[in-house]
Protein backbone atom coordinates (compact mmCIF):
# COMPACT_ATOMS: atom_id res chain seq x y z
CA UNK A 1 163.69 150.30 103.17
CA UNK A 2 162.21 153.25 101.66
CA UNK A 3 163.41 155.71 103.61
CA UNK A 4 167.42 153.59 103.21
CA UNK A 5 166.38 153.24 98.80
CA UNK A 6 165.60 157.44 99.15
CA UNK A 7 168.56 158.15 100.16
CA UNK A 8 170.69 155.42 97.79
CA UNK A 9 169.02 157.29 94.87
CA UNK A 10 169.58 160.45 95.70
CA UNK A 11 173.20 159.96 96.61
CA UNK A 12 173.82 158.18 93.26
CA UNK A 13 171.38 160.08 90.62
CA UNK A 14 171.26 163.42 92.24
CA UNK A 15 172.78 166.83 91.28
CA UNK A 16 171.89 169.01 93.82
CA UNK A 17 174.95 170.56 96.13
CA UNK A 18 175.99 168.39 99.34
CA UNK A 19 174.21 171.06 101.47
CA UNK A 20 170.82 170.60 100.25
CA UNK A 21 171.34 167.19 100.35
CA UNK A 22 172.68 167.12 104.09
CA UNK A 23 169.24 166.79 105.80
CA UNK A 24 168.56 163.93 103.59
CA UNK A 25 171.68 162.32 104.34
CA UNK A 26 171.72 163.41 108.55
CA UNK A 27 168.41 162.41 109.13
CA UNK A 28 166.68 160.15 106.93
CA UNK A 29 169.76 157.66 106.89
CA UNK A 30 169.34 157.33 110.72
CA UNK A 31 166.05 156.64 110.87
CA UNK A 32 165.86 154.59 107.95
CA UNK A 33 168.72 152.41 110.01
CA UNK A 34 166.37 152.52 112.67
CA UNK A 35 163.62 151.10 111.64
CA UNK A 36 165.56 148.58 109.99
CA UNK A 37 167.16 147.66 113.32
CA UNK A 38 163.98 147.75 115.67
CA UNK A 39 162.14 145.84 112.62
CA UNK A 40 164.94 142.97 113.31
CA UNK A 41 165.02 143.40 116.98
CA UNK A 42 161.06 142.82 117.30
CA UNK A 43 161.09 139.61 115.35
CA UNK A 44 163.89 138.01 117.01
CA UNK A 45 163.00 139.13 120.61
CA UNK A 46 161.31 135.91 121.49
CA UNK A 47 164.26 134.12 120.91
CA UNK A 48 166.88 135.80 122.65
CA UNK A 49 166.15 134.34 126.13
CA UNK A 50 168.47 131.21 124.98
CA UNK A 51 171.10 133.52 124.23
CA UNK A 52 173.37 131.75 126.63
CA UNK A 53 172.05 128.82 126.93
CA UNK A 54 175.02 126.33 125.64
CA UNK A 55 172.60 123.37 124.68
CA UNK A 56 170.83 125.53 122.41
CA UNK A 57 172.34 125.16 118.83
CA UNK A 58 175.98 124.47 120.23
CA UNK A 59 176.17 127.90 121.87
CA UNK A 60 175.62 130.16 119.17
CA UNK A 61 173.87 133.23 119.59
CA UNK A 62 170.61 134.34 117.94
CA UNK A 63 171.28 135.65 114.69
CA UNK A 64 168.93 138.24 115.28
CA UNK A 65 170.56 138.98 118.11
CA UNK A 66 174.13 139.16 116.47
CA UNK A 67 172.80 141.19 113.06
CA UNK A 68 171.00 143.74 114.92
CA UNK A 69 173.75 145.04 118.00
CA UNK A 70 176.34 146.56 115.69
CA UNK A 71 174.28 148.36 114.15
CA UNK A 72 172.26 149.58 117.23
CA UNK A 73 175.45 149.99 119.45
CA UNK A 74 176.98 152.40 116.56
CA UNK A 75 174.05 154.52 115.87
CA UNK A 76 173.32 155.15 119.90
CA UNK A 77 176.79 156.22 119.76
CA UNK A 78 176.26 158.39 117.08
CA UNK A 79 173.41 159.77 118.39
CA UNK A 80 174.85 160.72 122.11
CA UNK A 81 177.74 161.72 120.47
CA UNK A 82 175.85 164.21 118.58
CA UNK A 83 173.53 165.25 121.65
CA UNK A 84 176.01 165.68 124.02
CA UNK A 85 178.24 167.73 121.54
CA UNK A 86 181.23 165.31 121.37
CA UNK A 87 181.78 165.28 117.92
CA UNK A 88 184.73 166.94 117.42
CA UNK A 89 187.52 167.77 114.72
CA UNK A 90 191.02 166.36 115.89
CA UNK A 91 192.69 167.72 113.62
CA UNK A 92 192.85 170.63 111.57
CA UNK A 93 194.84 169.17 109.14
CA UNK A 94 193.30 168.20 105.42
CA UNK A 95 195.08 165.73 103.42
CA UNK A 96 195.39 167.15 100.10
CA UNK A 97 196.94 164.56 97.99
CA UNK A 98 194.05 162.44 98.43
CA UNK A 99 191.32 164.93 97.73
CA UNK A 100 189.49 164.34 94.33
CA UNK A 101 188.22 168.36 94.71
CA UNK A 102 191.84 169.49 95.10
């Protein structure tokens, strides 16, 4: 949360350039998301071996469970993504007429 609030603050009260601020925002934010996610993950472990059972609440899934694999699934992507070098400009292409700088 402090890590997540660091970054929240600085993004909203800070007036440095975007490329001092690009370690904050490329590695704190992950790991701040992170924690968050193993910190849900570990308290909700113990119930997710009734995940399919159908008697248990009417089938529904843990909400632990349910909160905590978006997030995980789309930060392992991003971080494969960035180790394996897939991250990748289609396009070179920049849409001008919805640019605030231009």
């Amino acid at each position: 949360t402090t890590l997540l609030f660091c970054v929240a603050l600085r993004s909203l009260f800070g007036h440095a350039s975007w490329i001092r601020l690009k370690p904050l925002y490329a590695y704190m934010s992950p790991i701040g998301m992170w924690f968050g996610v193993v910190h849900v993950m570990a308290f909700g472990a113990k119930g997710w071996d009734t995940l399919f059972n159908k008697n248990y609440h009417n089938g529904q899934m843990s909400i632990t469970f349910v909160s905590s694999m978006l997030p995980a699934c789309v930060l392992l992507v991003h971080h494969l993504m960035g180790t394996f070098g897939t991250k990748k400009q289609v396009s070179n292409k920049t849409l001008w007429k919805h640019s605030m700088i231009y």
